[in-house]
C-alpha atoms as a PDB file:
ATOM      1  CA  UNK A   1      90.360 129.608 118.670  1.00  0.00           C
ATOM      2  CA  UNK A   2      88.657 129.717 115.132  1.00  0.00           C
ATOM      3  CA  UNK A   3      85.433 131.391 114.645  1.00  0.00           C
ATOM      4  CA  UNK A   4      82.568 130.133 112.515  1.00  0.00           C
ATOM      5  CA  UNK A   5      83.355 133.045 109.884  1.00  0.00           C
ATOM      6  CA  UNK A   6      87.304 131.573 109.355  1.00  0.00           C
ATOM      7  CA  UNK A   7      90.728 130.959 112.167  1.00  0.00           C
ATOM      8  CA  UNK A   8      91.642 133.508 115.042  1.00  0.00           C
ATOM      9  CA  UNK A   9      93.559 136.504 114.102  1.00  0.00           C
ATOM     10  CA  UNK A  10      97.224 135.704 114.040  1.00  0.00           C
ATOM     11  CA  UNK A  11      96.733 132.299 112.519  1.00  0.00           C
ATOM     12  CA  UNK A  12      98.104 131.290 109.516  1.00  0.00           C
ATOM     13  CA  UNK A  13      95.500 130.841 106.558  1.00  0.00           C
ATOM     14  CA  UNK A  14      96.259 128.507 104.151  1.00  0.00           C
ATOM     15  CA  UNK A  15      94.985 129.245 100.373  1.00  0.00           C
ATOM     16  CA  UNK A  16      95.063 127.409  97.677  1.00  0.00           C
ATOM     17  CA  UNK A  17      98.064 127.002  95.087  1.00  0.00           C
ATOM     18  CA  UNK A  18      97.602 129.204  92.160  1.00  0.00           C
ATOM     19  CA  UNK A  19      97.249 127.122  89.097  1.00  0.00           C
ATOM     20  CA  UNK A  20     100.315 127.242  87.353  1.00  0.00           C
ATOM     21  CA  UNK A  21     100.726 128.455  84.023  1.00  0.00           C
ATOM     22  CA  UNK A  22     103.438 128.430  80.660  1.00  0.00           C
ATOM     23  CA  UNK A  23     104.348 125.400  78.949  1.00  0.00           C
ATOM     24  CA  UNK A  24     105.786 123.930  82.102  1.00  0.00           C
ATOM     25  CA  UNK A  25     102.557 123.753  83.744  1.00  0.00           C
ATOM     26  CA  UNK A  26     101.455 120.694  85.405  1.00  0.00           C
ATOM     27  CA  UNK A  27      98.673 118.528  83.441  1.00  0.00           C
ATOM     28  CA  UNK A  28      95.178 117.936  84.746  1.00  0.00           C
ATOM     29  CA  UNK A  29      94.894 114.838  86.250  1.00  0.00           C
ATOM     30  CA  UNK A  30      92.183 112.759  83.754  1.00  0.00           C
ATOM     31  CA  UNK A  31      89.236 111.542  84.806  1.00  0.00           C
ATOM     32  CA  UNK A  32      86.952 109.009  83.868  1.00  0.00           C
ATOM     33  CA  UNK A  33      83.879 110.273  81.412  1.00  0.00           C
ATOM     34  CA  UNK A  34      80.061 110.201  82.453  1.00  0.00           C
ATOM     35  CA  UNK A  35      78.862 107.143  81.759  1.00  0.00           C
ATOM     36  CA  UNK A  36      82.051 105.521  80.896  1.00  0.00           C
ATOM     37  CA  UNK A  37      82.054 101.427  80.866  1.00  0.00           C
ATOM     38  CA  UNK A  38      83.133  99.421  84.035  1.00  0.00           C
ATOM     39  CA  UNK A  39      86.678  98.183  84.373  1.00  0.00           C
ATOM     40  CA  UNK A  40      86.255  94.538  85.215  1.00  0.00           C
ATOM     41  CA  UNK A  41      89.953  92.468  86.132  1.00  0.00           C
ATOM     42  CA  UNK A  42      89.141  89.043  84.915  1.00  0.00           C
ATOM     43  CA  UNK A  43      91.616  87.027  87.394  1.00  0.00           C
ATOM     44  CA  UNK A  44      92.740  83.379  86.634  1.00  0.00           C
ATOM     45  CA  UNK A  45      93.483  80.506  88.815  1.00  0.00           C
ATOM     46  CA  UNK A  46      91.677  79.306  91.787  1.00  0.00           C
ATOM     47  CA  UNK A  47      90.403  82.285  93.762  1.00  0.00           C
ATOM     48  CA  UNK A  48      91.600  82.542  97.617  1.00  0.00           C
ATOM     49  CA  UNK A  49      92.098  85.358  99.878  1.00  0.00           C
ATOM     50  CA  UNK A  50      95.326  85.948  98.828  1.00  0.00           C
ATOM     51  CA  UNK A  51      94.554  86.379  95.229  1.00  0.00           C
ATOM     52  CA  UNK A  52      91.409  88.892  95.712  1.00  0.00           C
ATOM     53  CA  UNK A  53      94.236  90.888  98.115  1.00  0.00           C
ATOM     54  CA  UNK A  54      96.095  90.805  95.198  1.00  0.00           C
ATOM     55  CA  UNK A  55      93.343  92.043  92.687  1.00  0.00           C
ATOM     56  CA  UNK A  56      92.139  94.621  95.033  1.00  0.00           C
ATOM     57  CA  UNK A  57      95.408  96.011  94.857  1.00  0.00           C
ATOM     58  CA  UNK A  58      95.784  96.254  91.334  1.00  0.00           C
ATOM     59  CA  UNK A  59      92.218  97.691  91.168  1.00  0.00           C
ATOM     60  CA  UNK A  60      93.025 100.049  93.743  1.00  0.00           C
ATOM     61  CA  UNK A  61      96.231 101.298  91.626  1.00  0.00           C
ATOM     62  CA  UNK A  62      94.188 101.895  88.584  1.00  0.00           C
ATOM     63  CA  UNK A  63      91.277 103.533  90.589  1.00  0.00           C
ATOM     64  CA  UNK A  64      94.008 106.237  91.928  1.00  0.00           C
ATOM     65  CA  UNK A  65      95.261 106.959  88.057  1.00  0.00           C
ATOM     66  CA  UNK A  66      91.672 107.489  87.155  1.00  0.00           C
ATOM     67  CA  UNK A  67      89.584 109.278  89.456  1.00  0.00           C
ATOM     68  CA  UNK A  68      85.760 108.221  89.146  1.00  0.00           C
ATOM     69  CA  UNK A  69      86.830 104.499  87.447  1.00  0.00           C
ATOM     70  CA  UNK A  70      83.924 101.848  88.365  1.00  0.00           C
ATOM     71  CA  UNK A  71      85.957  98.722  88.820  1.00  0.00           C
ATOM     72  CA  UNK A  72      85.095  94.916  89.521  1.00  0.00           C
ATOM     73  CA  UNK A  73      86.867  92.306  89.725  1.00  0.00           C
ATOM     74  CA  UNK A  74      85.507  88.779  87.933  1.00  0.00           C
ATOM     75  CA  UNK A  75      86.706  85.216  88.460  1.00  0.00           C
ATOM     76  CA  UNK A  76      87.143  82.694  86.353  1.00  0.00           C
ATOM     77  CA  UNK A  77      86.837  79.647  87.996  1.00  0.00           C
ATOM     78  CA  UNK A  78      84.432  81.889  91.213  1.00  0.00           C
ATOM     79  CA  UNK A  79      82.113  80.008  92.633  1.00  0.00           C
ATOM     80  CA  UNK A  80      79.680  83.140  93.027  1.00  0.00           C
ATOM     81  CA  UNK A  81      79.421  83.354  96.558  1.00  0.00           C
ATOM     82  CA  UNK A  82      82.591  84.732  98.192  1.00  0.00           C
ATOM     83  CA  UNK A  83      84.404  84.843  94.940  1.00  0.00           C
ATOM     84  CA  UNK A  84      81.802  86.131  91.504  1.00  0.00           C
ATOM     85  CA  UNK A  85      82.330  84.113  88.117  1.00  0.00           C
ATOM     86  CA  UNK A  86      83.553  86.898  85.660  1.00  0.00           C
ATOM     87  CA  UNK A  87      80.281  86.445  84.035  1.00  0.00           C
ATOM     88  CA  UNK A  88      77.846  87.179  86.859  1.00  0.00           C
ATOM     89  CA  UNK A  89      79.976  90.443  87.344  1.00  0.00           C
ATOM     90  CA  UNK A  90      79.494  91.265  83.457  1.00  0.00           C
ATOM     91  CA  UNK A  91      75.940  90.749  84.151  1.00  0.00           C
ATOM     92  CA  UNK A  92      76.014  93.226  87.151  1.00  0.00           C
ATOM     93  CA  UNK A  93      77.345  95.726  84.797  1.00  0.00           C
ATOM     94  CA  UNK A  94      74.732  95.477  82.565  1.00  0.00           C
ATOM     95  CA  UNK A  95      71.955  95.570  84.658  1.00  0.00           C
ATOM     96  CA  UNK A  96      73.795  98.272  86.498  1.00  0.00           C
ATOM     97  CA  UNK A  97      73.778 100.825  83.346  1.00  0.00           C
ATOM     98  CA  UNK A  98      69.943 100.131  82.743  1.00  0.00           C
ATOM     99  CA  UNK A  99      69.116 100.666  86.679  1.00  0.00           C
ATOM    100  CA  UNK A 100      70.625 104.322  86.085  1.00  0.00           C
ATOM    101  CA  UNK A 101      69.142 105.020  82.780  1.00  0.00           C
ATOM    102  CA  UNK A 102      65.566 104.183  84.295  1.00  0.00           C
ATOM    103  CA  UNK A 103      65.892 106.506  87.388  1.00  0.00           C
ATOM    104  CA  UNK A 104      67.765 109.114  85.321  1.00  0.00           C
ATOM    105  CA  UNK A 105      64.965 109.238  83.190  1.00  0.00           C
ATOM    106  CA  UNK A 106      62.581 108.791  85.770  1.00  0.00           C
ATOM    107  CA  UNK A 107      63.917 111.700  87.755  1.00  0.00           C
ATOM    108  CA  UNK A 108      63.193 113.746  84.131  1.00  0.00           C
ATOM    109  CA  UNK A 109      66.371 114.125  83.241  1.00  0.00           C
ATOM    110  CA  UNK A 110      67.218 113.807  79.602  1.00  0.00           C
ATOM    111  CA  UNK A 111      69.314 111.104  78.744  1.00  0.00           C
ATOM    112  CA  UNK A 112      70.410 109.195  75.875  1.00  0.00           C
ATOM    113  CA  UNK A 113      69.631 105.390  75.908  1.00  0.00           C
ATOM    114  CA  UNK A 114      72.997 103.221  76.627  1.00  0.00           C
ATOM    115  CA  UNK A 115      74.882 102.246  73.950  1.00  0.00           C
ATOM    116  CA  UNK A 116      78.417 100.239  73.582  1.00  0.00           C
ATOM    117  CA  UNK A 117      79.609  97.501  76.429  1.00  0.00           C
ATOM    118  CA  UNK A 118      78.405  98.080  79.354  1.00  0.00           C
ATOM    119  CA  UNK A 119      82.555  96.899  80.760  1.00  0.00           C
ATOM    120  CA  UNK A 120      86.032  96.375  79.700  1.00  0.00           C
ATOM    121  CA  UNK A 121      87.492  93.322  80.304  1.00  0.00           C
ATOM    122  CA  UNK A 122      91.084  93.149  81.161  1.00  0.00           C
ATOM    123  CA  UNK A 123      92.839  90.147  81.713  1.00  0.00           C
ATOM    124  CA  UNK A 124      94.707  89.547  84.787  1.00  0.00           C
ATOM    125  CA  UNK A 125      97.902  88.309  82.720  1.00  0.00           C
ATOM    126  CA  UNK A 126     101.455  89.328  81.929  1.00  0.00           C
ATOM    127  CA  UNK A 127     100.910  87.214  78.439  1.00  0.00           C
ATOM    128  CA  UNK A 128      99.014  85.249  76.306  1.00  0.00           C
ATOM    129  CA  UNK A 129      97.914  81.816  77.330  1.00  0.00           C
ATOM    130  CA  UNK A 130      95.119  80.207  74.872  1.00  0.00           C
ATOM    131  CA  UNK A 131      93.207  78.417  77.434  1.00  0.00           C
ATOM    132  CA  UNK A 132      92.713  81.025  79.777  1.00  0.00           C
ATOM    133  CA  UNK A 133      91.740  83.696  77.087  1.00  0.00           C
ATOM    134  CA  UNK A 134      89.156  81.016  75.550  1.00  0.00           C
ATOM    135  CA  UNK A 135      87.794  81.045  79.111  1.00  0.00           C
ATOM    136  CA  UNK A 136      87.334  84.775  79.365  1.00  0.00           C
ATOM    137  CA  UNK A 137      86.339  85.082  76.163  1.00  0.00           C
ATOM    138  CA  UNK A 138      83.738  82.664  76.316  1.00  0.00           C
ATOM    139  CA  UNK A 139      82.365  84.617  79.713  1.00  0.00           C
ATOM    140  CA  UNK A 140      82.337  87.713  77.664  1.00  0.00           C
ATOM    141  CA  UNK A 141      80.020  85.833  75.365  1.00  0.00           C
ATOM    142  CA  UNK A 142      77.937  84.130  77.335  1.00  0.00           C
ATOM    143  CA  UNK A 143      77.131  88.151  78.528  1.00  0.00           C
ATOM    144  CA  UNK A 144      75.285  88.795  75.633  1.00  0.00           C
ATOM    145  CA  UNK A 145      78.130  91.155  73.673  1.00  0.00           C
ATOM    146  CA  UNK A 146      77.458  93.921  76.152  1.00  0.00           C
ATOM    147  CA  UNK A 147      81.444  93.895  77.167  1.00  0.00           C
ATOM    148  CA  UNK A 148      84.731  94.302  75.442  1.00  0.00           C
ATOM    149  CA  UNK A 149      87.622  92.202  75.914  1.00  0.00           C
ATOM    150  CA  UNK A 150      91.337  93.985  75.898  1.00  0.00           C
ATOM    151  CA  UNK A 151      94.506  92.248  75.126  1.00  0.00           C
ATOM    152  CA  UNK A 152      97.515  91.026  77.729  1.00  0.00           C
ATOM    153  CA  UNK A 153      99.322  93.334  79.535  1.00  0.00           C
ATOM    154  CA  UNK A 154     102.498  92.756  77.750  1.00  0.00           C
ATOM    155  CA  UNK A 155     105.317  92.657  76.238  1.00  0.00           C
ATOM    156  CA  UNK A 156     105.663  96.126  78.169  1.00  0.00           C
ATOM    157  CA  UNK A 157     108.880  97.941  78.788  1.00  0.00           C
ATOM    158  CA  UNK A 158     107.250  98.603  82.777  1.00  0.00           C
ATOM    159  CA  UNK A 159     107.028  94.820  83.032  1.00  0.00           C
ATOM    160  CA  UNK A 160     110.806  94.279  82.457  1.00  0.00           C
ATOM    161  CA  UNK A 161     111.028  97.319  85.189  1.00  0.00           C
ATOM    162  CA  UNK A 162     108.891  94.896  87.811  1.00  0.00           C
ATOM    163  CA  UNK A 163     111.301  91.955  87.284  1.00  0.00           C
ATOM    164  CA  UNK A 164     114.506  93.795  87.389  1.00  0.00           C
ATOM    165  CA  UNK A 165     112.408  94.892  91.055  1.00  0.00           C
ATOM    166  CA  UNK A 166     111.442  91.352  91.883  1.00  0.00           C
ATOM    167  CA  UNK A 167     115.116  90.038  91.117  1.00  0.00           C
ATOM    168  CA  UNK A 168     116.822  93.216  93.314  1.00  0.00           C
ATOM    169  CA  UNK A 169     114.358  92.326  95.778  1.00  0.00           C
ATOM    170  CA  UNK A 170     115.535  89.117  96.159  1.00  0.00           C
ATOM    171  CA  UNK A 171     119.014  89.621  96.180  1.00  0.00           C
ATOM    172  CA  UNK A 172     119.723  88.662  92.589  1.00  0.00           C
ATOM    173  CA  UNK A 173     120.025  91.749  90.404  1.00  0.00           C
ATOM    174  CA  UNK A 174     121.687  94.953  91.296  1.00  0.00           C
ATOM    175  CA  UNK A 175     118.726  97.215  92.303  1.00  0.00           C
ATOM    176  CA  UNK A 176     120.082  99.917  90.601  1.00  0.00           C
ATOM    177  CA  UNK A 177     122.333  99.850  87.286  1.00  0.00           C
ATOM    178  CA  UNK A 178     123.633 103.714  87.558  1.00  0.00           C
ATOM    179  CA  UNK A 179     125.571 102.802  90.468  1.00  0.00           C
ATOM    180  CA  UNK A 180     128.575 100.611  90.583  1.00  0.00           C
ATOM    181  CA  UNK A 181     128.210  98.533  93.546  1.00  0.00           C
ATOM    182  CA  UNK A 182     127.890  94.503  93.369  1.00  0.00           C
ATOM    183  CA  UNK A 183     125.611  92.165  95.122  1.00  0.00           C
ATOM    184  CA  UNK A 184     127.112  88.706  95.897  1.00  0.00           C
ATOM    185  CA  UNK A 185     124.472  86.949  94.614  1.00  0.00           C
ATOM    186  CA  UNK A 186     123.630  88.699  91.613  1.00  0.00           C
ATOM    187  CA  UNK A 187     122.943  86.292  88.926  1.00  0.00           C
ATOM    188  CA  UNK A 188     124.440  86.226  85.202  1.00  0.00           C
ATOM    189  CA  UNK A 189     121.628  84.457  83.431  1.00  0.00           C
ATOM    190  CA  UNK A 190     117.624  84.613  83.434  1.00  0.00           C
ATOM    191  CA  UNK A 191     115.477  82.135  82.645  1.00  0.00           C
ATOM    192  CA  UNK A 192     112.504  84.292  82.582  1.00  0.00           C
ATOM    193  CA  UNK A 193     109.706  81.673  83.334  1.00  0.00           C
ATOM    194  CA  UNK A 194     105.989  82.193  81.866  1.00  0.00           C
ATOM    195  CA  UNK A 195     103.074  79.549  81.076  1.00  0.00           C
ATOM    196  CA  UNK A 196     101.146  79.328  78.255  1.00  0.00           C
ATOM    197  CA  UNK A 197     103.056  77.441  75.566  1.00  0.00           C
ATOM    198  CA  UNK A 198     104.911  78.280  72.721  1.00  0.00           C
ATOM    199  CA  UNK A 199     103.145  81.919  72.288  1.00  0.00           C
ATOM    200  CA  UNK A 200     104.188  82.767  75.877  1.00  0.00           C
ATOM    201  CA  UNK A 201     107.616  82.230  75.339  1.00  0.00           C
ATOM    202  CA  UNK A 202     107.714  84.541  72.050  1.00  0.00           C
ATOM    203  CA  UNK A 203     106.043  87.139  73.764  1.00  0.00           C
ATOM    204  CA  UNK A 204     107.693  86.627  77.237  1.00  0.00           C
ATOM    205  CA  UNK A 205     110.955  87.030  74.775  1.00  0.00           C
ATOM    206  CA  UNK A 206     110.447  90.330  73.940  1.00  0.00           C
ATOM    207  CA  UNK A 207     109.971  91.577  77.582  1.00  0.00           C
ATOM    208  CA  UNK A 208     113.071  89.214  78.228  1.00  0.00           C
ATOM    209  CA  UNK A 209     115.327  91.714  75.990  1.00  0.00           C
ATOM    210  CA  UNK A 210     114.226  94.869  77.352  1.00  0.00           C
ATOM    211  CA  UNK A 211     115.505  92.979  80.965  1.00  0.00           C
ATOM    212  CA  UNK A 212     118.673  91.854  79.705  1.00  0.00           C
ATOM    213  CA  UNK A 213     119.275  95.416  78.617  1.00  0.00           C
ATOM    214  CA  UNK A 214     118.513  96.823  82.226  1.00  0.00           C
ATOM    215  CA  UNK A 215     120.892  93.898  83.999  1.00  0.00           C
ATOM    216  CA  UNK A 216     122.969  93.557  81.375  1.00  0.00           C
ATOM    217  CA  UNK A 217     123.169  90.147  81.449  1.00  0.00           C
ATOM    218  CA  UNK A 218     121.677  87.417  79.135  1.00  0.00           C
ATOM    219  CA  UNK A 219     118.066  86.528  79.413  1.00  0.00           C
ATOM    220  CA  UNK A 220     115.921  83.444  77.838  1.00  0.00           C
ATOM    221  CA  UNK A 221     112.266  82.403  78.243  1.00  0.00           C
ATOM    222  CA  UNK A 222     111.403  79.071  78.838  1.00  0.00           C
ATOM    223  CA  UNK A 223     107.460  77.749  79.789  1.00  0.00           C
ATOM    224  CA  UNK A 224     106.909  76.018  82.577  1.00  0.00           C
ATOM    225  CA  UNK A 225     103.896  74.479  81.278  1.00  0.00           C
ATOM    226  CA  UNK A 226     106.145  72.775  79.400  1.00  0.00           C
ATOM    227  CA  UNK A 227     108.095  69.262  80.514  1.00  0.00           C
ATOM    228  CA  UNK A 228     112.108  69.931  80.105  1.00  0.00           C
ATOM    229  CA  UNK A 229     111.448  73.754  78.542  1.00  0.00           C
ATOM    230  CA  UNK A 230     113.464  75.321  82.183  1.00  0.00           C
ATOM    231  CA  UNK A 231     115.978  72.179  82.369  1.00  0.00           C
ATOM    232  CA  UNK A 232     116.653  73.148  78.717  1.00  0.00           C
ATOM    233  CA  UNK A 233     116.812  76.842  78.743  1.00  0.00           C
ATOM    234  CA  UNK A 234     119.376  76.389  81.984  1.00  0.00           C
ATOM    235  CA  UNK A 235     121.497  74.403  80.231  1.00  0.00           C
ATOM    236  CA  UNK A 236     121.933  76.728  77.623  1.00  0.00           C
ATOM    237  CA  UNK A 237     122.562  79.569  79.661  1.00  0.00           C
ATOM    238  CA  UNK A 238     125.351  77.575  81.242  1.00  0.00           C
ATOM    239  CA  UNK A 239     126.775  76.587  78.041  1.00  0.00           C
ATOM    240  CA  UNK A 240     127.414  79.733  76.434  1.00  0.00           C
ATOM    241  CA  UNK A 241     129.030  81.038  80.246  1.00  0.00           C
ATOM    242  CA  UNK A 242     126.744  81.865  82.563  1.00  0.00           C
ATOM    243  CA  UNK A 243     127.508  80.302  85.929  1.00  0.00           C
ATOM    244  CA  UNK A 244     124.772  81.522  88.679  1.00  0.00           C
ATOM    245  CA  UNK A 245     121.367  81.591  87.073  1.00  0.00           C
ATOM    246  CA  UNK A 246     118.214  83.456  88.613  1.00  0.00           C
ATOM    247  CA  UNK A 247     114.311  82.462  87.971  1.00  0.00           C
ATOM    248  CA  UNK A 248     112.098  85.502  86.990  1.00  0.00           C
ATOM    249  CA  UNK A 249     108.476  84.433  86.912  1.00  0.00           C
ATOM    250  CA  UNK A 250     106.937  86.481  83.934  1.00  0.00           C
ATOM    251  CA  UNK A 251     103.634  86.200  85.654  1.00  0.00           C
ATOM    252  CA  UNK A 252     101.751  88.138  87.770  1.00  0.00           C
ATOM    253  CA  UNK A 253     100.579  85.071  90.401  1.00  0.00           C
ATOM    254  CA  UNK A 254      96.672  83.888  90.261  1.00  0.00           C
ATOM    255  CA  UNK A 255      97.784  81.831  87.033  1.00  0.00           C
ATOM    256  CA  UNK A 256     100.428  80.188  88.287  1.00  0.00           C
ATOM    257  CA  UNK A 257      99.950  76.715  89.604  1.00  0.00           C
ATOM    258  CA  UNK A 258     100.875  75.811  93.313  1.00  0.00           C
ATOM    259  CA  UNK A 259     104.370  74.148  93.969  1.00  0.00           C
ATOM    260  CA  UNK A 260     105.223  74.411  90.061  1.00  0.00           C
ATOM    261  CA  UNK A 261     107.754  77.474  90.639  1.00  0.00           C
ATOM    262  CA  UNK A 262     109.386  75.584  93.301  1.00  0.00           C
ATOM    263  CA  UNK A 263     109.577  72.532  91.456  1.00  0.00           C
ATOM    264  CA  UNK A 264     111.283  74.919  88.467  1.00  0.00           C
ATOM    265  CA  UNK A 265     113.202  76.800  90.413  1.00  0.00           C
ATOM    266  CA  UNK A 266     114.846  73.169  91.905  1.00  0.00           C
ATOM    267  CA  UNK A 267     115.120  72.062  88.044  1.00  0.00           C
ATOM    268  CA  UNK A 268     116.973  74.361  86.753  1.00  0.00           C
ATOM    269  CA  UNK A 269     119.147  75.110  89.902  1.00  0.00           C
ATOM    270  CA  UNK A 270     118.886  78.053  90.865  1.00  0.00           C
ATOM    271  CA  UNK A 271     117.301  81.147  92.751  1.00  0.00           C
ATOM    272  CA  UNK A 272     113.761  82.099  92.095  1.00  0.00           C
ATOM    273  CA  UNK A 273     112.180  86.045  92.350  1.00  0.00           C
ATOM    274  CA  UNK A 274     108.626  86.305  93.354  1.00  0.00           C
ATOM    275  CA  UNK A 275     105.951  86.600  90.796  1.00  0.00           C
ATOM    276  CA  UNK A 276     105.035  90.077  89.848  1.00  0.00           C
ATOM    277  CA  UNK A 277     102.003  90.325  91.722  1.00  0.00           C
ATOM    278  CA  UNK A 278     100.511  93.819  92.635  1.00  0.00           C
ATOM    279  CA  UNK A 279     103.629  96.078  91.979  1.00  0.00           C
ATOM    280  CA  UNK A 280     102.292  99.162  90.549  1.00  0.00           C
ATOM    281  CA  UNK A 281     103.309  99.132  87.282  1.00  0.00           C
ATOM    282  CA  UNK A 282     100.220  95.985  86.723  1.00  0.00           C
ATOM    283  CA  UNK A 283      97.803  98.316  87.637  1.00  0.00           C
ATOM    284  CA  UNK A 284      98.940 101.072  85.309  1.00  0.00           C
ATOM    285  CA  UNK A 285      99.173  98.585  82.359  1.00  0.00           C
ATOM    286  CA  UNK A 286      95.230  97.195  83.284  1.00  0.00           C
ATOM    287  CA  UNK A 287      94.233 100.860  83.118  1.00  0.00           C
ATOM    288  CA  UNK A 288      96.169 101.981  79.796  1.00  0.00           C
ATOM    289  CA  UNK A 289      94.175  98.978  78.257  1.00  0.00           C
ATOM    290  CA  UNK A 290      91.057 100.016  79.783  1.00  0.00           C
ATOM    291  CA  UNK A 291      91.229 103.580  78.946  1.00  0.00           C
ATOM    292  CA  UNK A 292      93.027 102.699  75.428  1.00  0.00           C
ATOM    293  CA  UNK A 293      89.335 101.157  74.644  1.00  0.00           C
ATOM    294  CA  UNK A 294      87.401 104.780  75.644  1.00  0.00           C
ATOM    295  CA  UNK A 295      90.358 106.442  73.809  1.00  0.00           C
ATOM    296  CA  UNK A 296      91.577 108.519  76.741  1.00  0.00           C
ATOM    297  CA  UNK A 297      94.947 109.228  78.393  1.00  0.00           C
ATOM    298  CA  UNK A 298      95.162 109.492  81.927  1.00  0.00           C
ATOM    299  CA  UNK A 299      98.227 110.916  83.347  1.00  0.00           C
ATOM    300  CA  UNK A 300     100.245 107.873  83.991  1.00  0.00           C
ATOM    301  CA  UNK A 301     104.210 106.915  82.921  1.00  0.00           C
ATOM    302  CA  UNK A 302     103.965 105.577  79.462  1.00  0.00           C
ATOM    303  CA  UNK A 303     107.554 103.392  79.152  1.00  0.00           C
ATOM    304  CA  UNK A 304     109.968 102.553  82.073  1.00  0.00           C
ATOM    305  CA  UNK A 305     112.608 104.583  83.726  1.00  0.00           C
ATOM    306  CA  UNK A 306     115.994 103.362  84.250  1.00  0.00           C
ATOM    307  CA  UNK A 307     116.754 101.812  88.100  1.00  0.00           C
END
């Protein structure tokens, strides 16, 4: 039996790994600075349980790349009950920082007053889409300038990595190029789906050619905000040879409306993938924005590996 002073003689102690040293040595994992701004995931679409899963998720992923991150999550159409409006969260924030400040300073401990945003807002989207960003932006405003507002999360190359996942997941894209077996179902053409308009598309493009180098195969975005934009994009595909198309959704799920990948999916023809959701990669790119603001690098991957 152990003692109070350490195990029982003849019992295996187990000590700490030695730090390792040379040029090989393993970086320290980052952390997130003293005082350092909130994270707060601004999430479109009408909130339900599913979607706060989903944000919880993504918050969880960046919280585990950046030990001591203060993360919240902020709604955009919340009703501030089960679900808190983006902007009662930003207020939070704020009165959060000035609630430590006053017993910091109350406990005598010198301290220099707050200054900069009290968060970061990141937006909950794989792409641009006017409206929503007006929205957030507007919520950021209505805060009294005491956050700051981040781009998208792409065009990324670790977004084209989740949709090559989401298509091998559902059976229509090898899951792994270096390896020469088939899948049956494997489709020849992407219409890579987004919403948003004209902008979307361009910047769903980019993502688009980073896929169609991983599969190999040709790739076009189309909106599905916009009436005949799949129908279109399908028939192209088709004319120029493609013969089994797949549906990527280049979106990561709150913003997408109910029924309308379905209804896309049965336009165009062919097999849909599931939205992007909370595959790690989201949370990685909602921290790198985060952390690109404080001007820190946490150890995280930086581009995507090949499948």
């Amino acid at each position: 039996m152990s003692s109070p002073t350490g195990p029982a003689s003849g019992l295996p102690v187990r000590m700490p790994r030695p730090r390792q040293t040379g040029r090989h040595r393993r970086p320290e994992p980052a952390a997130a600075p003293e005082g350092a701004p909130a994270l707060v995931l601004a999430v479109p679409g009408a909130p339900s349980a599913a979607i706060r899963s989903l944000a919880e998720e993504v918050v969880s992923i960046a919280r585990s790349e950046l030990p001591g991150l203060e993360a919240a999550i902020g709604y955009l159409d919340g009703d501030d009950a089960e679900y808190p409006t983006l902007a009662t969260v930003l207020s939070r924030a704020a009165a959060l920082r000035t609630e430590r400040y006053e017993l910091a300073l109350a406990a005598g401990r010198e301290v220099s007053a707050p200054e900069g945003p009290a968060a970061v807002v990141v937006p909950l989207l794989a792409g641009p889409d006017s409206a929503l960003m007006r929205q957030i932006r507007q919520a950021v405003m209505d805060s009294g300038n005491l956050a700051e507002l981040t781009d998208v999360l792409g065009p990324h190359p670790l977004l084209a990595e989740a949709l090559h996942v989401r298509l091998s997941e559902a059976g229509l894209a090898r899951a792994d190029r270096a390896r020469l077996f088939t899948v049956a179902t494997a489709a020849d053409g992407i219409v890579l789906a987004t919403v948003g308009g004209e902008e979307a598309v361009q910047a769903a493009g980019i993502t688009g050619m980073l896929l169609a180098a991983r599969l190999a195969v040709p790739v076009i975005a189309a909106a599905l905000d916009q009436e005949g934009s799949i129908t279109a994009v399908a028939e192209q595909l088709r004319a120029s040879g493609s013969e089994q198309l797949a549906l990527a959704p280049y979106l990561i799920g709150p913003e997408l409306a109910e029924g309308l990948l379905d209804a896309a999916a049965k336009e165009a023809g062919c097999a849909a993938a599931e939205p992007l959701g909370a595959y790690p990669a989201i949370g990685k790119l909602v921290l790198s924005q985060y952390t690109a603001v404080l001007g820190i690098a946490p150890q995280q991957a930086q581009g995507a590996p090949a499948l």
